[in-house]
PDB file of N, CA and C in Angstrom:
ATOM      1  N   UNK A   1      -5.580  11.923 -25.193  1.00  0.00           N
ATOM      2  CA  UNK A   1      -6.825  11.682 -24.489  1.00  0.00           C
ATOM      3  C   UNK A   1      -7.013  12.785 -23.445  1.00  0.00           C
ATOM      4  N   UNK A   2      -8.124  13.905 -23.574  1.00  0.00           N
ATOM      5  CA  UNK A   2      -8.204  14.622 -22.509  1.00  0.00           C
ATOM      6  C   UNK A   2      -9.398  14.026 -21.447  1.00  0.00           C
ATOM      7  N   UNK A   3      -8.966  14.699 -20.154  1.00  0.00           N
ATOM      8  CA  UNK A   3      -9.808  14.281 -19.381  1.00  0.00           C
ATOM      9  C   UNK A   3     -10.731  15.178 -19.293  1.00  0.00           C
ATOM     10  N   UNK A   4     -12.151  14.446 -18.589  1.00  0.00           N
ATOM     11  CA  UNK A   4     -13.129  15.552 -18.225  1.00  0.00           C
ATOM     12  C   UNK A   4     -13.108  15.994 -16.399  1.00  0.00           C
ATOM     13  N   UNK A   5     -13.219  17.407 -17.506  1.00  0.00           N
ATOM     14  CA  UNK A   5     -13.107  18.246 -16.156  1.00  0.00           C
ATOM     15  C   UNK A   5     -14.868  18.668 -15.346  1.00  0.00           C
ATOM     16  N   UNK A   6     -15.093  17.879 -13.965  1.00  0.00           N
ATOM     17  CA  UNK A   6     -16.680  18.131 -13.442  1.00  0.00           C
ATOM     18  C   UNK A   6     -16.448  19.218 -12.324  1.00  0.00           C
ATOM     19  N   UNK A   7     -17.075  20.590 -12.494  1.00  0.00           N
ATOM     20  CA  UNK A   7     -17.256  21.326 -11.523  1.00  0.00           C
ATOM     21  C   UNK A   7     -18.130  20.711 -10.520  1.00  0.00           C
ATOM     22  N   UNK A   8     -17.883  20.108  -8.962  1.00  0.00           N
ATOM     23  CA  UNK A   8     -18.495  19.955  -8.019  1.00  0.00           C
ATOM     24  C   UNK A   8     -18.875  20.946  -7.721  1.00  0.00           C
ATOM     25  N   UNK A   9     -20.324  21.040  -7.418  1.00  0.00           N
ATOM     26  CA  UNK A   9     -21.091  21.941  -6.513  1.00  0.00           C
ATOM     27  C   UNK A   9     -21.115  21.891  -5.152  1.00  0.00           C
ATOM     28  N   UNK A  10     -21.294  20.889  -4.603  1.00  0.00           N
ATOM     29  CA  UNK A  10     -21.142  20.297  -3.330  1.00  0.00           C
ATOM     30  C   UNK A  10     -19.953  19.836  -2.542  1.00  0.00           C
ATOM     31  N   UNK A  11     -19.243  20.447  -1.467  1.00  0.00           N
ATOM     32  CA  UNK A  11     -18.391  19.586  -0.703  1.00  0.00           C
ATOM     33  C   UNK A  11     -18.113  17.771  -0.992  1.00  0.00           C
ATOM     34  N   UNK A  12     -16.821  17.475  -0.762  1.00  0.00           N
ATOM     35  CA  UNK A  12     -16.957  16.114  -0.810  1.00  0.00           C
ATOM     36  C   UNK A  12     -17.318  15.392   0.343  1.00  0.00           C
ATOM     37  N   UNK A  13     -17.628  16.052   1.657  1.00  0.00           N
ATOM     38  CA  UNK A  13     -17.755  14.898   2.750  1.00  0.00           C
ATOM     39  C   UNK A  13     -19.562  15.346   2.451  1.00  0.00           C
ATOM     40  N   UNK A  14     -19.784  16.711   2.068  1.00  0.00           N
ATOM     41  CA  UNK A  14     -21.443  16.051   1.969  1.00  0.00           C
ATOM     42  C   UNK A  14     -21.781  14.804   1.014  1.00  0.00           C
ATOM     43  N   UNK A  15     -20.839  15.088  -0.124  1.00  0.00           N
ATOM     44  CA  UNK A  15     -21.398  13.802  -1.393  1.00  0.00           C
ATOM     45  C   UNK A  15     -21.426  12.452  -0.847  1.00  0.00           C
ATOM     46  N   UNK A  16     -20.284  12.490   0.277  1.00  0.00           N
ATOM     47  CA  UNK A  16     -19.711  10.943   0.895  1.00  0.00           C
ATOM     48  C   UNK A  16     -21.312  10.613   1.759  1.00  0.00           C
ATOM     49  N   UNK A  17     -21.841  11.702   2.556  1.00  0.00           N
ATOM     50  CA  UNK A  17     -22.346  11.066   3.592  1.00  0.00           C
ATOM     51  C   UNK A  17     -23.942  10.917   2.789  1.00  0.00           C
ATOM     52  N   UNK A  18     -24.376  11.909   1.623  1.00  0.00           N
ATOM     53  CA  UNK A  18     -25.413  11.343   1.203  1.00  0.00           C
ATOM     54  C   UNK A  18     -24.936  10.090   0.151  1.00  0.00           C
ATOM     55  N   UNK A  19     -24.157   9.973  -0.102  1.00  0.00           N
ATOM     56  CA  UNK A  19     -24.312   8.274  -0.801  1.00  0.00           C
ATOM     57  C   UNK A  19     -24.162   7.422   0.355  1.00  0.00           C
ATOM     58  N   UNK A  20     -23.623   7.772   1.418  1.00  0.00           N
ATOM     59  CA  UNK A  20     -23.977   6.423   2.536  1.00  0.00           C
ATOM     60  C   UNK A  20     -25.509   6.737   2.836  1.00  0.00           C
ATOM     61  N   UNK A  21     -25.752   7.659   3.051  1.00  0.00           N
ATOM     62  CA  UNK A  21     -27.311   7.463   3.231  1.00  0.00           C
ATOM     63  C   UNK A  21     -28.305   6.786   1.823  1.00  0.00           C
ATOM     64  N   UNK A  22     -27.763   7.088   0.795  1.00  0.00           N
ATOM     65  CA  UNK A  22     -28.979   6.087   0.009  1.00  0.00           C
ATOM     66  C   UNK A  22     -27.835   4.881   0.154  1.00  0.00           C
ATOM     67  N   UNK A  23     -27.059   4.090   0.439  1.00  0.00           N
ATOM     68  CA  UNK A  23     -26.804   2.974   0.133  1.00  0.00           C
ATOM     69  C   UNK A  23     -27.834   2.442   1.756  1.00  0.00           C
ATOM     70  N   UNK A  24     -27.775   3.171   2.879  1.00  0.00           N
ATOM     71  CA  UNK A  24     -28.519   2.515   4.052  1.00  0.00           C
ATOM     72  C   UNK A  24     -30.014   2.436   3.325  1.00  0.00           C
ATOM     73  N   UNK A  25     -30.661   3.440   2.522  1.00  0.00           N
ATOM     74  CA  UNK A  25     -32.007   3.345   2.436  1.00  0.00           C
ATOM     75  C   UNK A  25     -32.198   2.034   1.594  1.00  0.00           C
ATOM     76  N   UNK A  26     -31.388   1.597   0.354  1.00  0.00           N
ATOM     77  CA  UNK A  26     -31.550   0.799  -0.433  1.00  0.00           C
ATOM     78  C   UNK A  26     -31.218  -0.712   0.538  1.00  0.00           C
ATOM     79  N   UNK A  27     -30.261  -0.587   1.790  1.00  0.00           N
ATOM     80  CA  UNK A  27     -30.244  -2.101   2.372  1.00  0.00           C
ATOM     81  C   UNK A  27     -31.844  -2.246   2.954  1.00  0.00           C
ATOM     82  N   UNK A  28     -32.602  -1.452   3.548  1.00  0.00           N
ATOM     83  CA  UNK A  28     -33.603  -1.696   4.232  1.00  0.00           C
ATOM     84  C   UNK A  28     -34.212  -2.239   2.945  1.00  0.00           C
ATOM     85  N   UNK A  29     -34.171  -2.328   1.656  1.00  0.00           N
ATOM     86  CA  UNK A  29     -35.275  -2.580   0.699  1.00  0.00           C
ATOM     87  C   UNK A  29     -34.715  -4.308   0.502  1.00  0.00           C
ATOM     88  N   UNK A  30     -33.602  -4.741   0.286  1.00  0.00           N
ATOM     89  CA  UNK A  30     -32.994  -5.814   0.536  1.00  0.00           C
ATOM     90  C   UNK A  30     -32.725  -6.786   1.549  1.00  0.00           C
ATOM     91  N   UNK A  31     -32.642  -8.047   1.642  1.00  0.00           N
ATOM     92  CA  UNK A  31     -31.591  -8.740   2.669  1.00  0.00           C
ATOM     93  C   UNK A  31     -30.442  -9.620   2.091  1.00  0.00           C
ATOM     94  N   UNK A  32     -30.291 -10.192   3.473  1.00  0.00           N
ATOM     95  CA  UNK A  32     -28.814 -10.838   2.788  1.00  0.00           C
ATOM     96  C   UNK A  32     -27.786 -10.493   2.994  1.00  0.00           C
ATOM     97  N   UNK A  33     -26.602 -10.845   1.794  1.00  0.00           N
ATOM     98  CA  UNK A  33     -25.829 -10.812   1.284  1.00  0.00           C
ATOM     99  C   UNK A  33     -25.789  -9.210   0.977  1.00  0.00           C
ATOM    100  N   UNK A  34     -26.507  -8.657   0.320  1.00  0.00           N
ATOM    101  CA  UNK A  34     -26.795  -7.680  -0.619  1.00  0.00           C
ATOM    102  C   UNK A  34     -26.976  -6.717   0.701  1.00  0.00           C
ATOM    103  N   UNK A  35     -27.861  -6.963   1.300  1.00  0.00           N
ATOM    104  CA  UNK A  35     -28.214  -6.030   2.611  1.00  0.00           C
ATOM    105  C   UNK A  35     -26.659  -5.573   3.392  1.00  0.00           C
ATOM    106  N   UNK A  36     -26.019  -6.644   3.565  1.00  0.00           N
ATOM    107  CA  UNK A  36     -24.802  -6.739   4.887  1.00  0.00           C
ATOM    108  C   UNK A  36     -23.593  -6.027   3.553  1.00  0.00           C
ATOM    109  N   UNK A  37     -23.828  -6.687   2.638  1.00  0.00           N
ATOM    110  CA  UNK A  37     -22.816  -5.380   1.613  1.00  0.00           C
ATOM    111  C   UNK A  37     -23.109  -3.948   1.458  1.00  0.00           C
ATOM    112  N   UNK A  38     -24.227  -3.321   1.250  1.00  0.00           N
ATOM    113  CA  UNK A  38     -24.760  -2.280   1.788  1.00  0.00           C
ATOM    114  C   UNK A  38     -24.363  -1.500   2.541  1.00  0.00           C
ATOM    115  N   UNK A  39     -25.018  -2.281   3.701  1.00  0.00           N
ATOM    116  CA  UNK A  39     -23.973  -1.610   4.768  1.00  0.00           C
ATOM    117  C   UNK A  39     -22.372  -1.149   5.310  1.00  0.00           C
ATOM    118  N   UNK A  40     -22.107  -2.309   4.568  1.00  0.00           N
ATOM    119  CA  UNK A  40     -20.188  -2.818   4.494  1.00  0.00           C
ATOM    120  C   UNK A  40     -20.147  -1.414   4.112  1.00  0.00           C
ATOM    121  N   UNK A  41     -20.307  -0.984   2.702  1.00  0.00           N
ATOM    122  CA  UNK A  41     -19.683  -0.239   1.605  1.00  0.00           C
ATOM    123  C   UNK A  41     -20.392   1.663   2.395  1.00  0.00           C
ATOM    124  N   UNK A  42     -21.808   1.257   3.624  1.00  0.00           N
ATOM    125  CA  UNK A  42     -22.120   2.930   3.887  1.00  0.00           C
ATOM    126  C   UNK A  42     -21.235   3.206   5.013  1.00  0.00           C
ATOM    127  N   UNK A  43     -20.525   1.960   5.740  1.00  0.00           N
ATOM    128  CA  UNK A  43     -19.734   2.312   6.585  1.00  0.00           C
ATOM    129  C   UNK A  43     -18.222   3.085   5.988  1.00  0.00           C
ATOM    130  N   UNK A  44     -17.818   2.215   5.201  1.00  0.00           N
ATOM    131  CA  UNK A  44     -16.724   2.626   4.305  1.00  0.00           C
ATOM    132  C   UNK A  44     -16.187   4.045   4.527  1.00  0.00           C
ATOM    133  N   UNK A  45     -17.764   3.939   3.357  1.00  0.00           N
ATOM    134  CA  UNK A  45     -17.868   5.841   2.781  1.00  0.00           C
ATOM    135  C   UNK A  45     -17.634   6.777   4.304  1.00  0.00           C
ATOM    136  N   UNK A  46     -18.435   7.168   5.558  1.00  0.00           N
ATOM    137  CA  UNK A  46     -18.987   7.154   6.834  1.00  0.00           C
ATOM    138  C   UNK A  46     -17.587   7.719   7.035  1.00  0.00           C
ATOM    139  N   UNK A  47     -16.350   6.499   7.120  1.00  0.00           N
ATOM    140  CA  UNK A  47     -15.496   6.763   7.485  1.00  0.00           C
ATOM    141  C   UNK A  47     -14.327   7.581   6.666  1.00  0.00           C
ATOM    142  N   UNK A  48     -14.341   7.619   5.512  1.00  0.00           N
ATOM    143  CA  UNK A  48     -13.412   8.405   4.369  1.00  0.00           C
ATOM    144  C   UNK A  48     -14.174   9.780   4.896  1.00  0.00           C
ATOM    145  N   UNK A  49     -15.373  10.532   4.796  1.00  0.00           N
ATOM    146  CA  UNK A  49     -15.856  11.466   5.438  1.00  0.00           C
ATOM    147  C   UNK A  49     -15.345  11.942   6.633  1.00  0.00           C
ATOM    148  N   UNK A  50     -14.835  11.122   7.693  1.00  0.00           N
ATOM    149  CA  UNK A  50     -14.733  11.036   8.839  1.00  0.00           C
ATOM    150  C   UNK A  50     -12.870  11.691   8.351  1.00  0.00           C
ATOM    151  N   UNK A  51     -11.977  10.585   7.541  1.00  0.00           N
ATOM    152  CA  UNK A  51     -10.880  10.981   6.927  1.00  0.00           C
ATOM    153  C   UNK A  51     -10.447  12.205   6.285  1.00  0.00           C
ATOM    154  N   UNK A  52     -11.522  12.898   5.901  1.00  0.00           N
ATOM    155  CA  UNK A  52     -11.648  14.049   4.825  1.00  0.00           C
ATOM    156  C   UNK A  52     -11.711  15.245   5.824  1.00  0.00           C
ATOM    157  N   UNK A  53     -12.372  15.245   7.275  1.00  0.00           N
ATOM    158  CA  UNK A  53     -12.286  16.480   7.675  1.00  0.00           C
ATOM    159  C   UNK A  53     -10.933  16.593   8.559  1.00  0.00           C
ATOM    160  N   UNK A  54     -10.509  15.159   9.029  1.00  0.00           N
ATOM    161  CA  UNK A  54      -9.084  15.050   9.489  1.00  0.00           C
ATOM    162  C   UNK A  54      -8.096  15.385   8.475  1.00  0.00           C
ATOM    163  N   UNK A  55      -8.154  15.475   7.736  1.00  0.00           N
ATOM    164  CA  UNK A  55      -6.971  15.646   6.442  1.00  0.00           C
ATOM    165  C   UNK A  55      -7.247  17.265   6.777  1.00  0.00           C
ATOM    166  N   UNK A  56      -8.316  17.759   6.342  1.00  0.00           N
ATOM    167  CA  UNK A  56      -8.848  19.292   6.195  1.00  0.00           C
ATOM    168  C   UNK A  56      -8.795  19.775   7.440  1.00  0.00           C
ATOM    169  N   UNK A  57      -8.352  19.420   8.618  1.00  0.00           N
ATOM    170  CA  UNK A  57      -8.347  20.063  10.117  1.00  0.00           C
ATOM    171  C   UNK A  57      -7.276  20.826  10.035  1.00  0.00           C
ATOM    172  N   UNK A  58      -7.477  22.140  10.718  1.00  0.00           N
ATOM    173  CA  UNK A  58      -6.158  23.205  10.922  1.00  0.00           C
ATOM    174  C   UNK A  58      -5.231  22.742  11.924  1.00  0.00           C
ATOM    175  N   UNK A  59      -5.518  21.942  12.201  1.00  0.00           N
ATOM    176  CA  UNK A  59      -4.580  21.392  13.498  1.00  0.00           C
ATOM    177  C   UNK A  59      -3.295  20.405  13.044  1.00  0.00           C
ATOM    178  N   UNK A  60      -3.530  19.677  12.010  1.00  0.00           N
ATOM    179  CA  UNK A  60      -3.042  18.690  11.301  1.00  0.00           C
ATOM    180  C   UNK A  60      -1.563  19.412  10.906  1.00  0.00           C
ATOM    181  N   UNK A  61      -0.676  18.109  11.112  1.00  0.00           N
ATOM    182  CA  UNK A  61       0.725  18.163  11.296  1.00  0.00           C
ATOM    183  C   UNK A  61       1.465  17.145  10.851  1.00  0.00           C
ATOM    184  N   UNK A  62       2.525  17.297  10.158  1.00  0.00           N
ATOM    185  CA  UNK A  62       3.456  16.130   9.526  1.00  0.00           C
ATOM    186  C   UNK A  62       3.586  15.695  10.473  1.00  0.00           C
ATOM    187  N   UNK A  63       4.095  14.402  10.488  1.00  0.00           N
ATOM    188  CA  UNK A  63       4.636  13.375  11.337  1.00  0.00           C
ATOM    189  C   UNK A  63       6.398  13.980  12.131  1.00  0.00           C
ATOM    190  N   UNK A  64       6.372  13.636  13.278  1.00  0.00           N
ATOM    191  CA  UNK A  64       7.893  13.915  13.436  1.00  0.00           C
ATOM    192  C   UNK A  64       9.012  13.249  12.586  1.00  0.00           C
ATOM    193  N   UNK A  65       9.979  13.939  12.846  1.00  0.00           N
ATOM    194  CA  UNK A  65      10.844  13.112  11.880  1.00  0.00           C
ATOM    195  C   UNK A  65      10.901  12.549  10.847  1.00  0.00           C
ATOM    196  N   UNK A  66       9.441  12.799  10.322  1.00  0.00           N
ATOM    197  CA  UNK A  66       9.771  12.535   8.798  1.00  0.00           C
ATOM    198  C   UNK A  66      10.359  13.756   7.716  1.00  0.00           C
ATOM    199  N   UNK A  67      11.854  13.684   8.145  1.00  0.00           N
ATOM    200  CA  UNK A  67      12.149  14.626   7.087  1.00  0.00           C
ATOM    201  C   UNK A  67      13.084  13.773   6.013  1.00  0.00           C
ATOM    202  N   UNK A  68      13.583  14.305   5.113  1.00  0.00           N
ATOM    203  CA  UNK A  68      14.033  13.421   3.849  1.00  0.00           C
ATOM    204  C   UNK A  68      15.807  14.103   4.600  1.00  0.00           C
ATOM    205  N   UNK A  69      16.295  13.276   4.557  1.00  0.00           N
ATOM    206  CA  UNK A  69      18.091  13.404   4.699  1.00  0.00           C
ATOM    207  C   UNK A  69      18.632  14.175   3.415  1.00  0.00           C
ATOM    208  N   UNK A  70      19.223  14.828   3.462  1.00  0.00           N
ATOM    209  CA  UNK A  70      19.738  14.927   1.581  1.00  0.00           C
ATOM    210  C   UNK A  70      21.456  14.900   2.270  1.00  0.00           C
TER     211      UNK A  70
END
């Protein structure tokens, strides 16, 4: 079984933050349940974005002491 391979064009924290933006546009069209999930799932995203440039920061550093004993 091969996999498919998708050339992204776009960064991933842009893809993250425009799908939280249409999931906010689509709660305003809703309420509810459906509305407050919406939102649940643009916060989510919001924050993995938020995760993605912390991972990608030049500053970023292993943890102390986590080294493996051999």
């Amino acid at each position: 079984m091969r996999r498919r391979l998708i050339k992204q064009t776009k960064p991933l924290k842009e893809r993250l933050l425009e799908e939280a933006q249409n999931l906010r546009e689509e709660a305003k069209l809703v309420g509810g349940a459906l509305r407050d999930a919406g939102l649940k799932k643009a916060r989510q995203i919001e924050a993995a974005a938020h995760m993605d440039d912390w991972l990608n920061s030049p500053g970023l550093r292993p943890p102390k002491g986590d080294t493996v004993a051999q």
